[in-house]
C-alpha atoms as a PDB file:
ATOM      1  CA  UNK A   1       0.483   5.941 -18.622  1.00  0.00           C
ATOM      2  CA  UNK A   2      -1.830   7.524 -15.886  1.00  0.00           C
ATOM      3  CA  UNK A   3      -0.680   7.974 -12.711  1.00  0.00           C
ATOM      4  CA  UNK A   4      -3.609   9.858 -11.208  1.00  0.00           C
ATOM      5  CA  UNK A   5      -7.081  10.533 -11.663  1.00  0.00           C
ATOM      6  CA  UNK A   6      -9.392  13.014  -9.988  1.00  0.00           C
ATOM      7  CA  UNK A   7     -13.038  13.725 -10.832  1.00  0.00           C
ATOM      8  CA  UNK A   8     -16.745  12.927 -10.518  1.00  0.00           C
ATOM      9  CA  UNK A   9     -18.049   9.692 -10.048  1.00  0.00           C
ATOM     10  CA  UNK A  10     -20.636   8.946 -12.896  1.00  0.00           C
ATOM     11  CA  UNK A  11     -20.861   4.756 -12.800  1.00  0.00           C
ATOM     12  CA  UNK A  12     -20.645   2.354  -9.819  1.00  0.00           C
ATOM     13  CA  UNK A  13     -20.413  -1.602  -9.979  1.00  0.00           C
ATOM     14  CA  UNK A  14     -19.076  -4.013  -8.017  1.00  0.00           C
ATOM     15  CA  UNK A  15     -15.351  -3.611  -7.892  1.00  0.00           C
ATOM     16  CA  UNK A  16     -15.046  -0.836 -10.428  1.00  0.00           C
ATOM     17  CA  UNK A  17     -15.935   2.761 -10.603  1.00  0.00           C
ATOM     18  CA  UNK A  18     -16.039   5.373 -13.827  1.00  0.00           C
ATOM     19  CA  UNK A  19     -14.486   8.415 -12.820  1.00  0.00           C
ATOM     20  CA  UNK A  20     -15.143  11.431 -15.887  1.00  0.00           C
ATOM     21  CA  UNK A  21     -11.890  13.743 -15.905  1.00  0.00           C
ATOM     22  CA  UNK A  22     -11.762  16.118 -18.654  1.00  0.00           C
ATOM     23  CA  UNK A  23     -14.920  15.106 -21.104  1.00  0.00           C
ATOM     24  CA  UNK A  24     -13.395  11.140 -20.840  1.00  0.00           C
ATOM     25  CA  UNK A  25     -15.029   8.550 -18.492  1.00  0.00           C
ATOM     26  CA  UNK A  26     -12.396   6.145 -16.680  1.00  0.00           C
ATOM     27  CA  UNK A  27     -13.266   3.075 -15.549  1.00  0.00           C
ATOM     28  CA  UNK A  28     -11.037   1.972 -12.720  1.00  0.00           C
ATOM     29  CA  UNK A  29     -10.621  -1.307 -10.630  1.00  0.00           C
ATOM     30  CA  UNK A  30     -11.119  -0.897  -6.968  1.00  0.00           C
ATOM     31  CA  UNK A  31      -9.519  -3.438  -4.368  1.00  0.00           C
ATOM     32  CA  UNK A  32     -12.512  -4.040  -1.587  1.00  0.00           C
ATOM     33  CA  UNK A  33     -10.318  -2.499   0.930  1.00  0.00           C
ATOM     34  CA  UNK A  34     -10.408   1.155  -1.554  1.00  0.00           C
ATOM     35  CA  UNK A  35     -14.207   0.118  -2.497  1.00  0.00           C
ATOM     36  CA  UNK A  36     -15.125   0.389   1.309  1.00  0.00           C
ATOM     37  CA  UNK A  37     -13.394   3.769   2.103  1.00  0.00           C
ATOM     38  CA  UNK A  38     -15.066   5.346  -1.067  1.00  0.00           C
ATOM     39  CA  UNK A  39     -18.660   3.782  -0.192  1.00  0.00           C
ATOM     40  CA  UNK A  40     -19.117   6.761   2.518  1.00  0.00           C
ATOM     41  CA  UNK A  41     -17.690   9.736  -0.701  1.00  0.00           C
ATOM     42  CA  UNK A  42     -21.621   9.392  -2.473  1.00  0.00           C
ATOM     43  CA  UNK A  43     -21.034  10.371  -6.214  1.00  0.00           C
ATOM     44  CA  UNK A  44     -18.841  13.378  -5.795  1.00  0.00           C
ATOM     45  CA  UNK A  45     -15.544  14.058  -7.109  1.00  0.00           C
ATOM     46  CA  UNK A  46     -12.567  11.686  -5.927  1.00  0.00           C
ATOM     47  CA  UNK A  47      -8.961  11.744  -5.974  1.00  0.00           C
ATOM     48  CA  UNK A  48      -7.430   8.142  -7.253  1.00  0.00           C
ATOM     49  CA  UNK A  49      -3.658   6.894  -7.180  1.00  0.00           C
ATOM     50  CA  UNK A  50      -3.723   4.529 -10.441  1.00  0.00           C
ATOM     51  CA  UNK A  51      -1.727   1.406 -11.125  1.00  0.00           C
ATOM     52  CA  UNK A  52      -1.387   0.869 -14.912  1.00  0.00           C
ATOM     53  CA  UNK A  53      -1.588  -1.996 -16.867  1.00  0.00           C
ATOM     54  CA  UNK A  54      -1.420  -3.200 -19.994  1.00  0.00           C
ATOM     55  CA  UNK A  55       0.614  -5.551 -21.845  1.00  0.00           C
ATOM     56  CA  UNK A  56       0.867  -7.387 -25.547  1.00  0.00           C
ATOM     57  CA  UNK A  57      -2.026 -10.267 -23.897  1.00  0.00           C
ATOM     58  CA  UNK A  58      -4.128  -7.496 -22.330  1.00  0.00           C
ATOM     59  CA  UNK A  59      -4.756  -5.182 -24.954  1.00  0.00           C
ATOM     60  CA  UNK A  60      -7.529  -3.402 -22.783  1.00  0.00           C
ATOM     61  CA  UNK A  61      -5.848  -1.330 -20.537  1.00  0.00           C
ATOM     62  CA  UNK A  62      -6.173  -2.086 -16.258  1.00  0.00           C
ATOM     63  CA  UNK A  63      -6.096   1.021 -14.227  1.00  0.00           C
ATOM     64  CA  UNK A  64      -6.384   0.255 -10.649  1.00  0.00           C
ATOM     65  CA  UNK A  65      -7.433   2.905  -8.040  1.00  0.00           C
ATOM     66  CA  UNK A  66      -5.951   3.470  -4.128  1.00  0.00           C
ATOM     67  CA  UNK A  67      -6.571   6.353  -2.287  1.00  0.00           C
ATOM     68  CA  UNK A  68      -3.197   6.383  -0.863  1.00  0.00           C
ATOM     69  CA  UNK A  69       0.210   6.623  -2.779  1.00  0.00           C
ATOM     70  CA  UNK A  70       1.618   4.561  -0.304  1.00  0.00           C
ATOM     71  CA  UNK A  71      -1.212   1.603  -0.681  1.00  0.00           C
ATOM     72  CA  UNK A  72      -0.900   2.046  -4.582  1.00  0.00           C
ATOM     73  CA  UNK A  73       3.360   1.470  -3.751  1.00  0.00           C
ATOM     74  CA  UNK A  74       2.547  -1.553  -2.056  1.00  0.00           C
ATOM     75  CA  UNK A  75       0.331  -2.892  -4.341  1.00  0.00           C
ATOM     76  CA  UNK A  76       3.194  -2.298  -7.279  1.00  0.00           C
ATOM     77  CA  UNK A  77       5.428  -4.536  -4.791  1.00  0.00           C
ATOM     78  CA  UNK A  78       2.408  -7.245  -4.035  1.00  0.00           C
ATOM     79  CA  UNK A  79       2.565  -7.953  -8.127  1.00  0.00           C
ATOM     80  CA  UNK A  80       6.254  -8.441  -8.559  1.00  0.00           C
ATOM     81  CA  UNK A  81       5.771 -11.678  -6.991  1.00  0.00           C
ATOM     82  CA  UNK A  82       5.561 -15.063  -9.667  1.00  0.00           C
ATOM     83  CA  UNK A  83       1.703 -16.089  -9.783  1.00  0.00           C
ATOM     84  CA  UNK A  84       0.810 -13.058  -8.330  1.00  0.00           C
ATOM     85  CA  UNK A  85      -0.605 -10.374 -11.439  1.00  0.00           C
ATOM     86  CA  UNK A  86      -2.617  -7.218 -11.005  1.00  0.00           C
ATOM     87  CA  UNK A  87      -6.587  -9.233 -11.344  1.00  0.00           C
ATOM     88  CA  UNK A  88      -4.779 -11.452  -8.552  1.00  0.00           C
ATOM     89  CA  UNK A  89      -4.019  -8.812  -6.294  1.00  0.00           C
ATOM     90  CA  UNK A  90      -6.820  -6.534  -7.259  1.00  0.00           C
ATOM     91  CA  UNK A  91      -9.198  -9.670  -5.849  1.00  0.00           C
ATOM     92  CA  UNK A  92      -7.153 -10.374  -3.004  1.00  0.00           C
ATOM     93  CA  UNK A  93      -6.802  -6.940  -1.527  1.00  0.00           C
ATOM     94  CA  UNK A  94      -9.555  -7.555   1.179  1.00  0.00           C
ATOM     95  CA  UNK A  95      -7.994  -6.607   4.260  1.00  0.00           C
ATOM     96  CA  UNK A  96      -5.978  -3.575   5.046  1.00  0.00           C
ATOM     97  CA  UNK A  97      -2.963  -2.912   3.662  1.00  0.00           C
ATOM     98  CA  UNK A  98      -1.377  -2.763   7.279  1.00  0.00           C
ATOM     99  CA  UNK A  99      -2.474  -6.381   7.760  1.00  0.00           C
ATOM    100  CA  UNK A 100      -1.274  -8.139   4.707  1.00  0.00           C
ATOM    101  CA  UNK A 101       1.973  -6.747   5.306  1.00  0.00           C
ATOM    102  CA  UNK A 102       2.318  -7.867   9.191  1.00  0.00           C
ATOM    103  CA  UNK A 103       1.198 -11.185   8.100  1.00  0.00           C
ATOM    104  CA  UNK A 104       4.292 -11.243   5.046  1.00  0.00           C
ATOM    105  CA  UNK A 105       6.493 -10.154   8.400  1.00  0.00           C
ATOM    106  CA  UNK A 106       5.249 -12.558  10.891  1.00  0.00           C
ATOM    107  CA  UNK A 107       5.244 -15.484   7.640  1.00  0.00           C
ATOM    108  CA  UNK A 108       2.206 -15.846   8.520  1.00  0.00           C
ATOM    109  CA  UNK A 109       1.178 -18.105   5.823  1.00  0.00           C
ATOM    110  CA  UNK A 110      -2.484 -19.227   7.086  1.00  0.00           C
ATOM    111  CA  UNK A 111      -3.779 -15.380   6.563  1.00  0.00           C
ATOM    112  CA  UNK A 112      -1.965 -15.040   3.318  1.00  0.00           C
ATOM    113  CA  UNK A 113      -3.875 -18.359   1.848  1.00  0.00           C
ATOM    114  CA  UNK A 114      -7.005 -17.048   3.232  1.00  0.00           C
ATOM    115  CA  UNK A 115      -7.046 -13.827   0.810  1.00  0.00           C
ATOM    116  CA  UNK A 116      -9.232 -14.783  -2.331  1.00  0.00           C
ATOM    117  CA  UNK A 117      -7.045 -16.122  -5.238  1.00  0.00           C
ATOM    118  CA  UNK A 118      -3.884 -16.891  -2.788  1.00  0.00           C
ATOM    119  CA  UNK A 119      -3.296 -19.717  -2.215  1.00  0.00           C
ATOM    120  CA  UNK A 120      -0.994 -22.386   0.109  1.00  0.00           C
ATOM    121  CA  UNK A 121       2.087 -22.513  -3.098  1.00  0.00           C
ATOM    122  CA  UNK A 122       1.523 -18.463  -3.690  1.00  0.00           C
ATOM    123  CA  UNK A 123       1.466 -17.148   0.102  1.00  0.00           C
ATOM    124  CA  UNK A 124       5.140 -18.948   0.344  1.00  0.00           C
ATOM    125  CA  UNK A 125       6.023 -17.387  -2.812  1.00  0.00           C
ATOM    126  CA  UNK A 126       5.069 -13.925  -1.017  1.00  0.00           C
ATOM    127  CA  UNK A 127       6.871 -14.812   1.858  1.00  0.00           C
ATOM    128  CA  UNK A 128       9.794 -15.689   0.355  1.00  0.00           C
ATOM    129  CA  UNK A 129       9.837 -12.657  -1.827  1.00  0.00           C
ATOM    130  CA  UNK A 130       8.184  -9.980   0.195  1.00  0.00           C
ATOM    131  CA  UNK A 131       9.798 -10.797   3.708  1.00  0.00           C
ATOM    132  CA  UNK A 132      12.106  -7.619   5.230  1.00  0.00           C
ATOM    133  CA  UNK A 133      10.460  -5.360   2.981  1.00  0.00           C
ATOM    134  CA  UNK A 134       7.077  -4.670   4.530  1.00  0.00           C
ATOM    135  CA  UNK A 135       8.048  -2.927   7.667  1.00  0.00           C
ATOM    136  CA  UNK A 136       7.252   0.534   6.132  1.00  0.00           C
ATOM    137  CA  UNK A 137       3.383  -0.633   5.013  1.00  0.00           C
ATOM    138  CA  UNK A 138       3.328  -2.868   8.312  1.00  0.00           C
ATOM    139  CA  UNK A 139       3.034   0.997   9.923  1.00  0.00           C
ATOM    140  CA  UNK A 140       0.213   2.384   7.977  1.00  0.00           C
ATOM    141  CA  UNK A 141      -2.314   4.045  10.079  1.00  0.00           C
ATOM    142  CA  UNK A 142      -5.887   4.579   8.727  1.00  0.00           C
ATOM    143  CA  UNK A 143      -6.040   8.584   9.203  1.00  0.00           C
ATOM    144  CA  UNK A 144      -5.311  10.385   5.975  1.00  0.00           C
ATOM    145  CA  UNK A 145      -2.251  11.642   5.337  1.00  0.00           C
ATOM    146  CA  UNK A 146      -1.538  15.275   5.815  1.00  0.00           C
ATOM    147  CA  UNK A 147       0.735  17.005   3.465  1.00  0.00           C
ATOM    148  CA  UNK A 148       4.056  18.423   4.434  1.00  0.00           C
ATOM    149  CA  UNK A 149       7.963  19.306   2.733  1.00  0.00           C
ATOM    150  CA  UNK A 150       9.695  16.722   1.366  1.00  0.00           C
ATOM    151  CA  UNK A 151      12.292  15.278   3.415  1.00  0.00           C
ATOM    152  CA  UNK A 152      16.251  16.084   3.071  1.00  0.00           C
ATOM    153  CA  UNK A 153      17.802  12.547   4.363  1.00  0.00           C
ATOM    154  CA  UNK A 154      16.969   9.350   5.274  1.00  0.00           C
ATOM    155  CA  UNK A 155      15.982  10.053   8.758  1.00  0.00           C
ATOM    156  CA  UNK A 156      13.815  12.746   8.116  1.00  0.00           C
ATOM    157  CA  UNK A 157      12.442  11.052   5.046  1.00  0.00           C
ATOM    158  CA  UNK A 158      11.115   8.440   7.499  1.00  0.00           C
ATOM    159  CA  UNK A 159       9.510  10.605  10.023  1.00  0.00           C
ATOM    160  CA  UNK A 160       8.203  12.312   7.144  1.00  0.00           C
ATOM    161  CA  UNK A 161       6.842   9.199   5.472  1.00  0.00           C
ATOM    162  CA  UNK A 162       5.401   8.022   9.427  1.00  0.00           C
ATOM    163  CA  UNK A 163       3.480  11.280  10.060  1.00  0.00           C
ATOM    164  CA  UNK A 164       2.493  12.345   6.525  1.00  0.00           C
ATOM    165  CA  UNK A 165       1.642   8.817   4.536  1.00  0.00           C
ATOM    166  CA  UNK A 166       1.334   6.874   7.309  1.00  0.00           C
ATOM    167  CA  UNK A 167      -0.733   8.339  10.029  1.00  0.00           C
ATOM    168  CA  UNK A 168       2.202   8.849  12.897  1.00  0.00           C
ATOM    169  CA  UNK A 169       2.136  11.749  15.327  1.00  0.00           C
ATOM    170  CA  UNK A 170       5.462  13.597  14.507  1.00  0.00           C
ATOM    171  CA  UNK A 171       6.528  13.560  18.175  1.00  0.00           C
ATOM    172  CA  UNK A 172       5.693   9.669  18.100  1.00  0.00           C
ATOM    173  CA  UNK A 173       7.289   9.282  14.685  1.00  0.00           C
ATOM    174  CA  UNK A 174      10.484  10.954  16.021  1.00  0.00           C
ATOM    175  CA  UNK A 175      11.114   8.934  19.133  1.00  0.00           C
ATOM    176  CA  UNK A 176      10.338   5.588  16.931  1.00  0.00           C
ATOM    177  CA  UNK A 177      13.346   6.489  14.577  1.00  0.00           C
ATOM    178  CA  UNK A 178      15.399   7.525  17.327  1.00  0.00           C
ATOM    179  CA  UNK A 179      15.634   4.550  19.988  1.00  0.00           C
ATOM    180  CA  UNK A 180      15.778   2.494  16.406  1.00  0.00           C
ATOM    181  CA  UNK A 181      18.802   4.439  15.546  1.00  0.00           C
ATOM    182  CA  UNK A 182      19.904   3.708  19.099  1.00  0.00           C
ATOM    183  CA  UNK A 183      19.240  -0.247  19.118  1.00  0.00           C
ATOM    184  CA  UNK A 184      20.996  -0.159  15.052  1.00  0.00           C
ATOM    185  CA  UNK A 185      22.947   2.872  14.865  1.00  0.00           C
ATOM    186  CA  UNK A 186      24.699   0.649  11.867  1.00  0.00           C
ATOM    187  CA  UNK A 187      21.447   1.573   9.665  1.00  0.00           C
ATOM    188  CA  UNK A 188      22.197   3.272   6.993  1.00  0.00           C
ATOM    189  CA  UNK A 189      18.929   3.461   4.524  1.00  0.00           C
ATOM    190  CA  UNK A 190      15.486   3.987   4.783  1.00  0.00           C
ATOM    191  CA  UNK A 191      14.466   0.935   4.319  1.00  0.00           C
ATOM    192  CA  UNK A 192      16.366  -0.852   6.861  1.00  0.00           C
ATOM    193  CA  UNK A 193      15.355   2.219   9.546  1.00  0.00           C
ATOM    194  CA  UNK A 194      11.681   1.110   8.841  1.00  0.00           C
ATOM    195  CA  UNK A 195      12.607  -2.270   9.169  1.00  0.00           C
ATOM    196  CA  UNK A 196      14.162  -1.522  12.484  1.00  0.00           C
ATOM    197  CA  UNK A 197      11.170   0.602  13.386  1.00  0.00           C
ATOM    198  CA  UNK A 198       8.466  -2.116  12.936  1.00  0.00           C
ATOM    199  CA  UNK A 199      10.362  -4.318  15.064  1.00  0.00           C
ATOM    200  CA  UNK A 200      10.551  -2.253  17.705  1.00  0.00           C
ATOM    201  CA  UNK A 201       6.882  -1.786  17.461  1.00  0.00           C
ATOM    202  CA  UNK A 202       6.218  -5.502  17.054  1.00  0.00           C
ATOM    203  CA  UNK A 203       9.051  -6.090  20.382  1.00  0.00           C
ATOM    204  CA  UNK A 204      10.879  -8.433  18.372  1.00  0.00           C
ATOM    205  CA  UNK A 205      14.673  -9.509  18.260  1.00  0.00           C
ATOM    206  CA  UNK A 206      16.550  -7.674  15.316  1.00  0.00           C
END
């Protein structure tokens, strides 16, 4: 399996690059969203998170590129849905990463449908399987992620995860997991602190 790629760019085409690592050319599937921040790189050498595929009925392997670990996470989670397969989601990916996610918060069913190959049946289906689990990729800020220690619990892990993966000042990211640990002091995962966290950002009602 390949997890990772990093090289030069020898091949462009629409929705696909070949990146050449070690004497072998791969050619990788790019979402438009990952297509679009790559456009401005020219034909240097890039750094790829890959989502692998193959299976018994798709003998020719699918490698699918993100620039982000976290947007490569969230695609993994976008694919567990029924209907909803890596071509699918490759295709549909063609607003942010941020936004899909808000919408699969808010239910928002009308800008689900509205992403190519997702339609009315399959953006409930999302919905229904997605919805309380998006808060964390709701957050995701377009800076690049700078690198830092890993974390040592789950409250540092998500200050950690809002400054270094998703684009959070740290003084910002600590007073967002703070009054959320205030409002639900019950919280006791990460999970459920970034839920907490984008709701607070959003000014909902727990």
């Amino acid at each position: 399996m390949i997890g990772y790629l990093r090289g030069r760019v020898v091949r462009r085409g629409e929705g696909m690059i070949v990146i050449e690592t070690g004497g072998v050319g791969y050619e990788v599937a790019l979402p438009a969203v990952v297509e679009a921040g790559l456009a401005a790189a020219g034909d240097g050498t890039v750094e790829l998170f890959i989502s692998y595929h193959a299976t018994p009925n798709q003998p020719r392997p699918l490698l699918v590129g993100f620039l982000r670990e976290v947007e490569q996470e969230f695609f993994e989670r976008f694919i567990t849905v029924d209907g909803v397969g890596p071509t699918r989601a490759v295709r549909a990916m063609v607003r942010q990463v941020h936004e899909i996610a808000d919408a699969i918060e808010r239910r928002d069913v009308a800008f689900l449908r509205r992403l190519p190959g997702i339609g009315g049946r399959t953006a409930e289906k999302v919905i229904a399987q997605l919805h309380g689990k998006m808060g964390k990729y709701a957050l995701l800020r377009e800076a690049a992620p700078p690198e830092g220690p890993p974390a040592p619990d789950f409250r540092q892990e998500v200050i950690e995860i809002l400054v270094r993966q998703l684009g959070h000042r740290a003084a910002e990211a600590r007073t967002m997991v703070d009054e959320a640990l205030r409002r639900a002091p019950s919280i006791d995962s990460a999970e459920a602190l970034f839920q907490e966290v984008y709701r607070l950002e959003r000014g909902s009602e727990p």
